[in-house]
Protein backbone atom coordinates (compact mmCIF):
# COMPACT_ATOMS: atom_id res chain seq x y z
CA UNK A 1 -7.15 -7.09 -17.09
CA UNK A 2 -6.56 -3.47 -17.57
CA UNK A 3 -7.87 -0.83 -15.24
CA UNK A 4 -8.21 2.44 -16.01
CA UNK A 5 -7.99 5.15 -12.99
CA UNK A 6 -11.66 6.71 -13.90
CA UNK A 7 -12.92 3.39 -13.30
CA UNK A 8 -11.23 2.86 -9.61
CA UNK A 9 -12.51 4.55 -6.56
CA UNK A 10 -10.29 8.40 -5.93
CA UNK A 11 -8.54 6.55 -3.05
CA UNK A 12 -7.46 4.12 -5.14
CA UNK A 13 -6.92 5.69 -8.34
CA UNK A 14 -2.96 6.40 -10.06
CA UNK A 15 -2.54 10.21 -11.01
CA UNK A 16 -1.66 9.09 -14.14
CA UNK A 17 -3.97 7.72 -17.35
CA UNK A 18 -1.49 5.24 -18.51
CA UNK A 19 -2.03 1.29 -17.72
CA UNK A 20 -0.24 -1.63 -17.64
CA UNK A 21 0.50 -3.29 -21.38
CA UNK A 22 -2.67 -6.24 -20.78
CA UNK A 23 -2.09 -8.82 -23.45
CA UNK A 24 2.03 -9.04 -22.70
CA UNK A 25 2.63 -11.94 -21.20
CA UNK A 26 1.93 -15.65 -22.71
CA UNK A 27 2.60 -18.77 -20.64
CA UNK A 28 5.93 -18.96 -21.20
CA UNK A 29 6.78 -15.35 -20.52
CA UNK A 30 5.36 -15.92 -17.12
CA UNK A 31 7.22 -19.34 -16.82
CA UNK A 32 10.41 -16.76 -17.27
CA UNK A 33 9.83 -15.14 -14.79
CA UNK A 34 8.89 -17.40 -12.05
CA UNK A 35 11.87 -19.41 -12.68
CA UNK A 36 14.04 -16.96 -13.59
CA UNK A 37 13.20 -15.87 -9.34
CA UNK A 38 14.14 -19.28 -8.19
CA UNK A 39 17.77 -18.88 -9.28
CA UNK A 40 18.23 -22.65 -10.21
CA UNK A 41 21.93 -22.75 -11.33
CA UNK A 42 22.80 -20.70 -8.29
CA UNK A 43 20.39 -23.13 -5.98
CA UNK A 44 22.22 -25.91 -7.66
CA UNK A 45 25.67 -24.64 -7.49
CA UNK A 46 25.24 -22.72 -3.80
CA UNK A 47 22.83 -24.77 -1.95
CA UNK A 48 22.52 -28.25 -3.06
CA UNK A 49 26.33 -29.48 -2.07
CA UNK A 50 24.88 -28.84 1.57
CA UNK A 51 21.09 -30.38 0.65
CA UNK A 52 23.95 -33.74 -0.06
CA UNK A 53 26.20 -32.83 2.78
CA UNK A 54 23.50 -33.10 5.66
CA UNK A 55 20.49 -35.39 3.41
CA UNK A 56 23.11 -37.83 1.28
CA UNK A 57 22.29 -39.60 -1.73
CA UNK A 58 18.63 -39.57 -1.42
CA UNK A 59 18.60 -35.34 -1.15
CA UNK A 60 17.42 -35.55 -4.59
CA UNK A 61 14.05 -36.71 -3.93
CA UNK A 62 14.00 -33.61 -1.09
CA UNK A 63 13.11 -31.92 -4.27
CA UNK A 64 10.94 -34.14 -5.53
CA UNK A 65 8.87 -34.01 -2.22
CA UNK A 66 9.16 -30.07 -2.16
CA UNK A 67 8.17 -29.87 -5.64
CA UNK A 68 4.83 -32.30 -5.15
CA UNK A 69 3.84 -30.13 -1.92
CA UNK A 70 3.56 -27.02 -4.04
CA UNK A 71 1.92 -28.42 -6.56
CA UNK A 72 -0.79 -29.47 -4.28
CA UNK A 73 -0.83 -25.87 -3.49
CA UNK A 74 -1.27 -24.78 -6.79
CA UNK A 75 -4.47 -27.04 -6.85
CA UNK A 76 -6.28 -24.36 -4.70
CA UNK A 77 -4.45 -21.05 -5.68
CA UNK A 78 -5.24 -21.57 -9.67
CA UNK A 79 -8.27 -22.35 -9.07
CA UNK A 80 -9.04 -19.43 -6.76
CA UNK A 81 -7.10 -17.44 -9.48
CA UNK A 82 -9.94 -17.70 -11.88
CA UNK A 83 -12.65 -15.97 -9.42
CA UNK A 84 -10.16 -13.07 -8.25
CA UNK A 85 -8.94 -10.78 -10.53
CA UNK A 86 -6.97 -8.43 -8.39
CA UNK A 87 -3.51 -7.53 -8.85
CA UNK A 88 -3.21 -8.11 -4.98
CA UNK A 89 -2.03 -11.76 -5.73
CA UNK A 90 -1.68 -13.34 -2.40
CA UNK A 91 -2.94 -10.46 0.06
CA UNK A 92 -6.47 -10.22 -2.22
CA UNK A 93 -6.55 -14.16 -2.34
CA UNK A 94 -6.20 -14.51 1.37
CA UNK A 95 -8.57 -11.15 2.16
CA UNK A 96 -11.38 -12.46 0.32
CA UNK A 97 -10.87 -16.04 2.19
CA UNK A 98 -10.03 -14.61 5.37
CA UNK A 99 -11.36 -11.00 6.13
CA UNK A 100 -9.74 -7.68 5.59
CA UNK A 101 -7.80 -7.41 8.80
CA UNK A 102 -5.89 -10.27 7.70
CA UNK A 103 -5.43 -9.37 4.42
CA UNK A 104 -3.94 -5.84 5.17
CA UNK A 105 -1.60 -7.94 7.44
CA UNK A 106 -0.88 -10.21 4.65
CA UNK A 107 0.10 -7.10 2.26
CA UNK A 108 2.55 -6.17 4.65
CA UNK A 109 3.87 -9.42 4.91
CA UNK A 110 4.06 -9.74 1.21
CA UNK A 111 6.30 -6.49 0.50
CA UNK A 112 8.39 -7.26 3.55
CA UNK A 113 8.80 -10.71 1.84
CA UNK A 114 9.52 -9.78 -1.61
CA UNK A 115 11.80 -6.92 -1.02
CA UNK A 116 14.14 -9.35 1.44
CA UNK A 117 14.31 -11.77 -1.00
CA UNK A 118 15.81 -9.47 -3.18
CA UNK A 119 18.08 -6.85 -1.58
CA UNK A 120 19.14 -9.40 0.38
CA UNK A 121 20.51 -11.10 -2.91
CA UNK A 122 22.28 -8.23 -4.01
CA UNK A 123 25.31 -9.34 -1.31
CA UNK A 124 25.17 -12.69 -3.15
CA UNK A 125 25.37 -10.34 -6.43
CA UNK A 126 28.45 -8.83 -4.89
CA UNK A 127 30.15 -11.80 -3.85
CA UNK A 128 29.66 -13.83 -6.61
CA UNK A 129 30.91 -11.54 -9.10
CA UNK A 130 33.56 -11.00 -6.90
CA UNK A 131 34.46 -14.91 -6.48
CA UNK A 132 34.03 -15.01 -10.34
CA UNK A 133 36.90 -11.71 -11.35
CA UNK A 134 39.31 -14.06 -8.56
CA UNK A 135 38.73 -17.11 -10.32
CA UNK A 136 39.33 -15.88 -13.40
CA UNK A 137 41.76 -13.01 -13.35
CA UNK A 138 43.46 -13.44 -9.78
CA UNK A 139 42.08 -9.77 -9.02
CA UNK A 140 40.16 -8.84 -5.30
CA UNK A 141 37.88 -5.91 -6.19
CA UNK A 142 35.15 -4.64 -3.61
CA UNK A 143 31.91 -5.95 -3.30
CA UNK A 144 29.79 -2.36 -2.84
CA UNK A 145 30.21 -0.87 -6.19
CA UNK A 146 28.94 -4.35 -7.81
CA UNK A 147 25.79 -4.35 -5.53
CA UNK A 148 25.31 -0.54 -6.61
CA UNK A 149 25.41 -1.54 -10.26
CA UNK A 150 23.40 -4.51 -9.93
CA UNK A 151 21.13 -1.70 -8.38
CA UNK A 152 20.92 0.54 -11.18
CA UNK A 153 21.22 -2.40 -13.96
CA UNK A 154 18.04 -4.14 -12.19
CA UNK A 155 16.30 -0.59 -11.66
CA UNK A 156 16.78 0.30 -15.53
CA UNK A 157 15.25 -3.22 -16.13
CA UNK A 158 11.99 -2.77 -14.35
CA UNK A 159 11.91 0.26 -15.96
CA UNK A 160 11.52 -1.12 -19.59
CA UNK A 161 8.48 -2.81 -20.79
CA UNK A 162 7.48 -6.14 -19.20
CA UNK A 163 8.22 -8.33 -22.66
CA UNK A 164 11.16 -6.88 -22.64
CA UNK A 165 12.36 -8.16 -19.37
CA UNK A 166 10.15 -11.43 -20.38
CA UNK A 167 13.10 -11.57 -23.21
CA UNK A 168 15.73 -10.66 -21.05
CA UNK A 169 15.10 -13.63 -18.25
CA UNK A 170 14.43 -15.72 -21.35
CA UNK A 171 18.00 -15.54 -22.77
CA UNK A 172 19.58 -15.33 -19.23
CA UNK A 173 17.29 -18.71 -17.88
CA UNK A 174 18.19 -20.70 -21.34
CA UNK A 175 21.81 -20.01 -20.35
CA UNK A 176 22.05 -21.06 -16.90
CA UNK A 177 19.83 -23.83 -17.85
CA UNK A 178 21.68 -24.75 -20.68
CA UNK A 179 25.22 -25.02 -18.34
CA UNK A 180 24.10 -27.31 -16.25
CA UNK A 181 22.13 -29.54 -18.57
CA UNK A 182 25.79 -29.81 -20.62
CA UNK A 183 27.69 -30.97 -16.51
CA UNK A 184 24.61 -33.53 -16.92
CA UNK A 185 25.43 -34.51 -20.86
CA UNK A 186 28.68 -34.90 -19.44
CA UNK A 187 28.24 -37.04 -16.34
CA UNK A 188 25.74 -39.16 -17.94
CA UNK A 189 27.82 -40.13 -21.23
CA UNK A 190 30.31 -41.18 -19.05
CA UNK A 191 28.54 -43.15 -16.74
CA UNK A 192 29.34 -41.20 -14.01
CA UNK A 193 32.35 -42.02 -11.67
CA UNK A 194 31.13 -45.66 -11.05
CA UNK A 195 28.49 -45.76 -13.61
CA UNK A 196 25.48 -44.93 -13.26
CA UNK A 197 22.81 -45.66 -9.87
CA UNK A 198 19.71 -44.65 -8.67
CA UNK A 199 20.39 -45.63 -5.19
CA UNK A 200 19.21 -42.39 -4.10
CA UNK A 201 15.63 -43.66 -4.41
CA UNK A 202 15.52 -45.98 -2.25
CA UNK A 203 13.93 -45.63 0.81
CA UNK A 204 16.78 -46.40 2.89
CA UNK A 205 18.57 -43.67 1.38
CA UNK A 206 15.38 -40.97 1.85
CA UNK A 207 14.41 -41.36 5.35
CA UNK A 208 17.64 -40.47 6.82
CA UNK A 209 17.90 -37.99 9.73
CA UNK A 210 19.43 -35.47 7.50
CA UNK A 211 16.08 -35.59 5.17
CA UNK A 212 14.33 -32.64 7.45
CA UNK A 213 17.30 -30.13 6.57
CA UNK A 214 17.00 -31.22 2.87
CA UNK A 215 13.83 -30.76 2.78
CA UNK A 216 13.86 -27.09 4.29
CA UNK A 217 16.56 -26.16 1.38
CA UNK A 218 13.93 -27.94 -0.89
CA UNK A 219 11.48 -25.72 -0.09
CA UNK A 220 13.60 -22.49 -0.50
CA UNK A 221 14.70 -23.49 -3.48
CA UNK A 222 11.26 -22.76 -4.86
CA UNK A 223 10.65 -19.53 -3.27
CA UNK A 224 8.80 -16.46 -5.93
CA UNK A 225 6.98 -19.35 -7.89
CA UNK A 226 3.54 -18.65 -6.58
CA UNK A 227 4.43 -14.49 -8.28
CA UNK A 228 2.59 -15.99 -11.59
CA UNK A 229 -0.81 -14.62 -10.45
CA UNK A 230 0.95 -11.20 -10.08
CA UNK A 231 1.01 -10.99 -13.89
CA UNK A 232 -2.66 -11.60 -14.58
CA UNK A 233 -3.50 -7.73 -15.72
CA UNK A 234 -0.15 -8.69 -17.78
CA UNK A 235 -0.98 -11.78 -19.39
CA UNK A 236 -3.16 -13.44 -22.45
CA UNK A 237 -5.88 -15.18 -21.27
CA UNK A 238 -5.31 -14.75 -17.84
CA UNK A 239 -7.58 -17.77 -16.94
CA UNK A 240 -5.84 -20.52 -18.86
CA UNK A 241 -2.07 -18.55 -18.83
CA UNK A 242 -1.52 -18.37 -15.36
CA UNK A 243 -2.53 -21.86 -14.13
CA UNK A 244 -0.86 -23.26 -17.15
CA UNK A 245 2.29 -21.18 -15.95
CA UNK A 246 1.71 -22.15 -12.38
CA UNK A 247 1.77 -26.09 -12.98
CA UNK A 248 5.01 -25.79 -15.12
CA UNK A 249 6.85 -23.71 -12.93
CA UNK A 250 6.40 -25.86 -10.27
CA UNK A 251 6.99 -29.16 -12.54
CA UNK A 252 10.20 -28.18 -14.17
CA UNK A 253 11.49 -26.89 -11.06
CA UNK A 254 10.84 -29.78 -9.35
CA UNK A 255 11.86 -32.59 -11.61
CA UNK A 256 14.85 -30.34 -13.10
CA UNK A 257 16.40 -29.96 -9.30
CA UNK A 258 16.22 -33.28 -8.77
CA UNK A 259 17.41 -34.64 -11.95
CA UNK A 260 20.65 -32.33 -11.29
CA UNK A 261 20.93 -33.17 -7.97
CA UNK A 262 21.10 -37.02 -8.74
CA UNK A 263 23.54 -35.77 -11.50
CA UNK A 264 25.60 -34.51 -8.89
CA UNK A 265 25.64 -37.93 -7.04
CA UNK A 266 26.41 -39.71 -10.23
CA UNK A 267 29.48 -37.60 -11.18
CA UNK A 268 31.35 -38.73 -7.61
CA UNK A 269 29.74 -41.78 -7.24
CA UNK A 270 26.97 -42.62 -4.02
CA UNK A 271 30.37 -43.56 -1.90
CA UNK A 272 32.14 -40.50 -1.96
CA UNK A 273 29.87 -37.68 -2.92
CA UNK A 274 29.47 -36.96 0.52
CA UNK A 275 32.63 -36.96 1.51
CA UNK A 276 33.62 -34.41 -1.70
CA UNK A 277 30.38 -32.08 -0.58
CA UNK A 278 32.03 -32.39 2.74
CA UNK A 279 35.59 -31.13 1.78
CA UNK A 280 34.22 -28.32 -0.83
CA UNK A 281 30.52 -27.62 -1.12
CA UNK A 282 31.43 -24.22 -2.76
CA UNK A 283 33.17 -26.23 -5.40
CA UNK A 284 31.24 -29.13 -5.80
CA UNK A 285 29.70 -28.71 -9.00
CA UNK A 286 32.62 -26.75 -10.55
CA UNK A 287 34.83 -29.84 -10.03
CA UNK A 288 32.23 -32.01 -11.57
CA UNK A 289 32.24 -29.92 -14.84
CA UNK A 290 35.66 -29.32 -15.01
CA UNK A 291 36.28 -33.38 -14.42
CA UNK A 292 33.24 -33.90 -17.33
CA UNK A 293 32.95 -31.64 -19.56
CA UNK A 294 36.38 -29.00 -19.00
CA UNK A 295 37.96 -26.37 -17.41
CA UNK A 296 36.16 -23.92 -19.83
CA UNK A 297 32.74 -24.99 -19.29
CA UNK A 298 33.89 -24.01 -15.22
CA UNK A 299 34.78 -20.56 -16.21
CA UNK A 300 31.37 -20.43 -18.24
CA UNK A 301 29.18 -21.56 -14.84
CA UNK A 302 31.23 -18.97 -12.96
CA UNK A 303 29.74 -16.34 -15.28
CA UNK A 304 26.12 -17.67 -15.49
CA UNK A 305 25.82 -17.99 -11.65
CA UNK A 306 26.11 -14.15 -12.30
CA UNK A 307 23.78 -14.12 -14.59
CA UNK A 308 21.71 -16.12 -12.72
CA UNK A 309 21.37 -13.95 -10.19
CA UNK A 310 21.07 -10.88 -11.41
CA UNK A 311 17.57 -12.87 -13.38
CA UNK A 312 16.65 -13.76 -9.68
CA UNK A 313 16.83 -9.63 -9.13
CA UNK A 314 14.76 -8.72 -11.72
CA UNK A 315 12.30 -10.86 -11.86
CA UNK A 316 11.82 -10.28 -7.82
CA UNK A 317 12.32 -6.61 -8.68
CA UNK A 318 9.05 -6.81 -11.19
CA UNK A 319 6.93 -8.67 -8.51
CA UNK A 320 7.56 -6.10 -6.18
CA UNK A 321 6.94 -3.48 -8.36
CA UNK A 322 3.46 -4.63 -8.89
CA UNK A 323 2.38 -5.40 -5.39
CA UNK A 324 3.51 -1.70 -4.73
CA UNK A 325 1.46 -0.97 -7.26
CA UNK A 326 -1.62 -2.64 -6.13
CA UNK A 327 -1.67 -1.07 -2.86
CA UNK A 328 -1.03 2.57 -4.35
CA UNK A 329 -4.24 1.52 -6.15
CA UNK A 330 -5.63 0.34 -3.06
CA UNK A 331 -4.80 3.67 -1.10
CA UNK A 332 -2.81 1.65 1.30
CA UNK A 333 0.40 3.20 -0.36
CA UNK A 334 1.00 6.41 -1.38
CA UNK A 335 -0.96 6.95 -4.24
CA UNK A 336 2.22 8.34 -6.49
CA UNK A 337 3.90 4.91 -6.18
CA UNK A 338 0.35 4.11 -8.06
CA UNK A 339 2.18 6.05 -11.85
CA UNK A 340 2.93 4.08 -14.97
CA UNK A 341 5.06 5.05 -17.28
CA UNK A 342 3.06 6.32 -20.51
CA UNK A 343 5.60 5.17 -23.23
CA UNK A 344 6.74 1.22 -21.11
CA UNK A 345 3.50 1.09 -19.10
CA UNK A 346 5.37 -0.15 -16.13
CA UNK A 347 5.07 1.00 -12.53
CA UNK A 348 8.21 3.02 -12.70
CA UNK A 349 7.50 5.05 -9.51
CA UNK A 350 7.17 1.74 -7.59
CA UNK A 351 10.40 0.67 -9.48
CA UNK A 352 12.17 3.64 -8.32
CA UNK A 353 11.10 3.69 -4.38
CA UNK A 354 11.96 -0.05 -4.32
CA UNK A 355 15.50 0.45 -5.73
CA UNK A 356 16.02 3.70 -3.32
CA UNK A 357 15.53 0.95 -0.27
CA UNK A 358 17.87 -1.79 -1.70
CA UNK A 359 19.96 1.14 -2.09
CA UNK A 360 19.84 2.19 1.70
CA UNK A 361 20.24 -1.62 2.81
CA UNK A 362 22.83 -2.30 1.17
CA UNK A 363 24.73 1.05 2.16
CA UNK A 364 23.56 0.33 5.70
CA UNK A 365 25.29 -3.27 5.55
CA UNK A 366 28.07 -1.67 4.20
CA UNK A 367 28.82 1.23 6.14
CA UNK A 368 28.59 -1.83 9.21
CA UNK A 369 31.48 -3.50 7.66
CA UNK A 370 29.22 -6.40 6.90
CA UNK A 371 29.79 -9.09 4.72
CA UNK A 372 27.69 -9.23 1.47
CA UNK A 373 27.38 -12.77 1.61
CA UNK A 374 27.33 -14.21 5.56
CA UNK A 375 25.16 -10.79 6.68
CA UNK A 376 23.67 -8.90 3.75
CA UNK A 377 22.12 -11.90 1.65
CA UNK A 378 21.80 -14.58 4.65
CA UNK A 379 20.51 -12.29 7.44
CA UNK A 380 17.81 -9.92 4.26
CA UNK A 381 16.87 -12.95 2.61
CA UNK A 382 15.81 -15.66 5.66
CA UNK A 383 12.95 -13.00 7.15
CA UNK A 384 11.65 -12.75 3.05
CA UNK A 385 11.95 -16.59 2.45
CA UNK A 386 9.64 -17.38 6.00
CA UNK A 387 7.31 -14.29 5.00
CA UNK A 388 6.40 -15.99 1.66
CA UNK A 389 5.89 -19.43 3.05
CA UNK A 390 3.78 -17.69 5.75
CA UNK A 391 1.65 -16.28 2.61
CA UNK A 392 1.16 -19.68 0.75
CA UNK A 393 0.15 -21.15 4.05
CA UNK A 394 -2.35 -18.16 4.71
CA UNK A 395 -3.23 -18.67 1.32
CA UNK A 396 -3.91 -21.86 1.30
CA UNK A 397 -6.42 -21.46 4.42
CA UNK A 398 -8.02 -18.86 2.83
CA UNK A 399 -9.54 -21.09 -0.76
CA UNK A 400 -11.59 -23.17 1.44
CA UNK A 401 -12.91 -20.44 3.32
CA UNK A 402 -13.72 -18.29 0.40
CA UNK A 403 -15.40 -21.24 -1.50
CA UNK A 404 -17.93 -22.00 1.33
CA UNK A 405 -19.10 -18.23 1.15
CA UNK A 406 -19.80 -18.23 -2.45
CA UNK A 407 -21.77 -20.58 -5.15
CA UNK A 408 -19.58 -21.74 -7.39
CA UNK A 409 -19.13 -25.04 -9.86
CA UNK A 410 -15.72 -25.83 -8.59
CA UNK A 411 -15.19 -29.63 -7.01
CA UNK A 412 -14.21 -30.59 -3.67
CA UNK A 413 -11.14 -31.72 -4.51
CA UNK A 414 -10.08 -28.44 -5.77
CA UNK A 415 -11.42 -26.19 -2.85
CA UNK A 416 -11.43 -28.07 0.04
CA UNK A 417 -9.06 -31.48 0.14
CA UNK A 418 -6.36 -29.95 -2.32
CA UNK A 419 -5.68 -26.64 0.22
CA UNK A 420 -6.24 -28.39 3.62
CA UNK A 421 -3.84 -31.00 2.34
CA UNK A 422 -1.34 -28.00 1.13
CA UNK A 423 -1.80 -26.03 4.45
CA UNK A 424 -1.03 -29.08 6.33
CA UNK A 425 2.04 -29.85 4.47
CA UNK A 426 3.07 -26.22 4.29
CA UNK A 427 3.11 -25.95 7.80
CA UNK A 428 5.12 -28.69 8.31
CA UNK A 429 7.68 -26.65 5.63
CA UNK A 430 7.94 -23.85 7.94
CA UNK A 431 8.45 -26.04 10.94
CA UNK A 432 11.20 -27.53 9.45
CA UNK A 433 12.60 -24.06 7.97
CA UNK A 434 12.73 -22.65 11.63
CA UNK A 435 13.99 -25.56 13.32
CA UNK A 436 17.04 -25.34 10.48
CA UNK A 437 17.57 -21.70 10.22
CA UNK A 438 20.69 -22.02 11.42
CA UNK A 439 21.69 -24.10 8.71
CA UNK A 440 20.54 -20.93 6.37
CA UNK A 441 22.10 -18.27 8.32
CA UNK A 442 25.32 -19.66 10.10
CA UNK A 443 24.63 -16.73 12.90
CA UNK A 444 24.32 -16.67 16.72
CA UNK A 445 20.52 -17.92 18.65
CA UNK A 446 19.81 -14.61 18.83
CA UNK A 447 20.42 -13.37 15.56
CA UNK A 448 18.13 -16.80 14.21
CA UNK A 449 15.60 -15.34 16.86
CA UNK A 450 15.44 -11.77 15.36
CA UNK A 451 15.41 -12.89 12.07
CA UNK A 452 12.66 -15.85 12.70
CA UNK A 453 10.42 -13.05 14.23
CA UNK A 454 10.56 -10.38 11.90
CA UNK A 455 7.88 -11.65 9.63
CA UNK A 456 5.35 -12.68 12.32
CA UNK A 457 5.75 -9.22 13.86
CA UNK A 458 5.39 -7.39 10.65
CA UNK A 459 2.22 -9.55 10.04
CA UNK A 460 0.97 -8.48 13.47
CA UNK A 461 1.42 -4.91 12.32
CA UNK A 462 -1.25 -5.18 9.87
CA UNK A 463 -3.90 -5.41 12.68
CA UNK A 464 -3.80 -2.41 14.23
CA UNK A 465 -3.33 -0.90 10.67
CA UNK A 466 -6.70 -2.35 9.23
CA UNK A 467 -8.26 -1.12 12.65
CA UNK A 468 -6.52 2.12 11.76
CA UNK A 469 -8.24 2.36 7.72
CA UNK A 470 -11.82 1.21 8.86
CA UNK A 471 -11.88 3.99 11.60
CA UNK A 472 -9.82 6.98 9.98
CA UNK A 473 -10.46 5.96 5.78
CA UNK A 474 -12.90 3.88 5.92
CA UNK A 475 -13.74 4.05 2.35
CA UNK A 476 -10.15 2.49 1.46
CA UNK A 477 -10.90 -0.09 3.92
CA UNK A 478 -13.80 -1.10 2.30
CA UNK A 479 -12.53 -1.38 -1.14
CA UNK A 480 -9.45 -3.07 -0.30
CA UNK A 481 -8.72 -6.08 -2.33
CA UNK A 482 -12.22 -5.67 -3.99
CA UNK A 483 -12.26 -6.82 -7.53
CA UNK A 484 -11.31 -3.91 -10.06
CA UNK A 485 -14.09 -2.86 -12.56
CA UNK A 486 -14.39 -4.31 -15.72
């Protein structure tokens, strides 16, 4: 929906008369996007040696079970989706369920969320591209001025229109897509190392002690996929696009990490695939392509996990971009982060502040001697990955509650078993998340403690600053996470 700024109250108008381009974005734009956040080659390649590691053959239905959780989830959110209209996404969802003072917490919580989840991924930027120059060319170059031109690249990209990023994460998804559906082509024509099993579904195989930890990297993997809702002023026909985009998201991720995952099993057969993830997680999958498919198609996956990630930046970078945005509107933000570009009709302003702070993060972590990978992606991108499964829990408290305070046609199942289920289950994610988070971090107790807390206290925060707006602007307060005018 678009919104003009004579039709918004002053506190929450932009100084400028531009909007953003409504009509963009069709389901498969928004699919882009979503997935293009989750990263899946680099989950694949990065992440699920260790999901095998500590889970063993059966980690691949860890995704499954991830992947059937969320879509439980998106039960309630889409259909809450249809009644809100704000570009608040998840803080709007959860203040109209909850109350305000929650929601202004939640808004916090969401930019402190989205912005670790990527600047914290501009050290994995770094040290991927700088794995992928050794690899290739034997040559050790240094990881800052990468993350400063993954800075500006990403930056320059949420400054174009948003089809033309749609088109961007398009061609860069299809590719590492496309690399690891050729390992599986590969693996599967030859049977696999001791032809083919599906062992890894048995029960005996799935409820293993290792099957918590899998299931907290399950989880992560999926982390951004509930952004959809951030493009409703964005898409074409918001009401059917951005359930339509939720469900597939959520489906293809799902199903697509677990079919690779049981791929991976395949290619060194259920007796040894542990041991292999054992001796070289980092190389797991680049030894199963080489062995399957050829040294080139290694040297290829080295360059899409690059790819990959900068897709994961930019389509992180748009969502924050837009909750920025929201807020200006809201006159929770400075109302100059609020601007859109006349000529792209994206938030530019927003764009600009947000790659100013990956900027001073990643010069901070760098000035420390950190490294980009153990420190500046690991210790950035925990606190964001808890703070957005702390939203889709909130969230998911929040559809029941909102449904019992208004008439509506919607069934039971949608507004009342669907979320309590999802919160339920949720919770359970986060429990499991925390009581792994060294597995995610490799750092000291009190590093895991500090980085556990972060999004709780930042949460906390929005309290006192809702208490703040009602007494001091009480007119923002009032219109916060109201629904725009038509």
């Amino acid at each position: 929906m678009s919104v003009t700024t004579s039709e918004l109250p002053e506190e929450r108008a932009s100084t400028d008369t531009a909007t953003l381009r409504s009509g963009s974005l069709g389901t498969a734009d928004i699919v882009f996007f979503v997935v293009s956040a989750a990263a899946p080659l680099t989950v694949m390649a990065g992440v699920a040696p260790l999901a095998i590691l500590l889970g063993g053959i059966g980690a691949p239905v860890g995704y499954l079970l991830a992947g059937v959780t969320l879509a439980v989830f998106a039960v309630g959110f889409t259909t809450m989706s249809r009644h809100i209209t704000s570009g608040g996404a998840f803080y709007a969802f959860i203040t109209r369920g909850l109350g305000r003072p929650v929601g202004i917490g939640a808004a916090l919580l969401a930019l402190i969320g989205y912005n670790g989840m990527e600047i914290g991924v501009y050290g994995l930027l770094a040290s991927a591209t700088r794995d992928t120059v050794h690899s290739l060319f034997g040559t050790d170059v240094p990881w800052l001025p990468i993350a400063l031109a993954g800075l500006l690249l990403i930056g320059y990209g949420g400054f174009r229109s948003i089809d033309f990023g749609a088109k961007v994460l398009g061609v860069l998804l299809v590719a590492e897509t496309g690399i690891l559906v050729l390992l599986a082509g590969g693996v599967l024509l030859k049977g696999g190392a001791h032809g083919l099993s599906l062992a890894s579904l048995a029960p005996a195989h799935v409820f293993v002690p290792g099957t918590a930890a899998v299931l907290a990297f399950a989880f992560a993997a999926f982390t951004g996929f509930e952004s959809t809702v951030i493009y409703r002023r964005e898409a074409r026909d918001p009401e059917r696009t951005v359930p339509r985009a939720t469900y597939l998201a959520v489906a293809f991720l799902g199903l697509f990490y677990a079919f690779i995952v049981w791929v991976a099993v395949q290619a060194f057969g259920d007796d040894q695939v542990v041991a292999a993830a054992g001796k070289d997680p980092a190389g797991l999958f680049f030894t199963a392509i080489t062995t399957y498919v050829g040294g080139w198609a290694a040297d290829l996956m080295h360059v899409f996990i690059i790819t990959s990630v900068i897709a994961s930046l930019l389509a992180f970078h748009n969502a924050i971009n837009r909750y920025a945005l929201a807020l200006a509107e809201e006159g929770v933000l400075p109302r100059r982060l609020g601007r859109i570009h006349p000529r792209h009709r994206s938030p530019y302003v927003a764009g600009i502040a947000q790659t100013a702070l990956g900027t001073v993060v990643v010069l901070a972590f760098w000035a420390a001697d950190a490294d980009p990978y153990q420190q500046l992606l690991l210790w950035v991108n925990t606190p964001g990955m808890i703070g957005l499964l702390l939203l889709q829990l909130l969230a998911a408290i929040a559809v029941p509650c909102y449904f019992r305070r208004i008439g509506h046609r919607e069934g039971s199942l949608r507004t009342l078993v669907a979320p309590v289920v999802a919160a339920v289950l949720l919770a359970t994610a986060i429990v499991l998340v925390v009581g792994h988070i060294d597995l995610f971090t490799g750092a000291s107790p009190t590093v895991n403690t500090l980085l556990v807390v972060v999004s709780p206290v930042v949460f906390a925060l929005g309290l006192p600053l809702a208490w703040w707006l009602r007494r001091r602007r009480p007119e923002v307060y009032a219109a916060f996470a109201t629904e725009p005018a038509e």
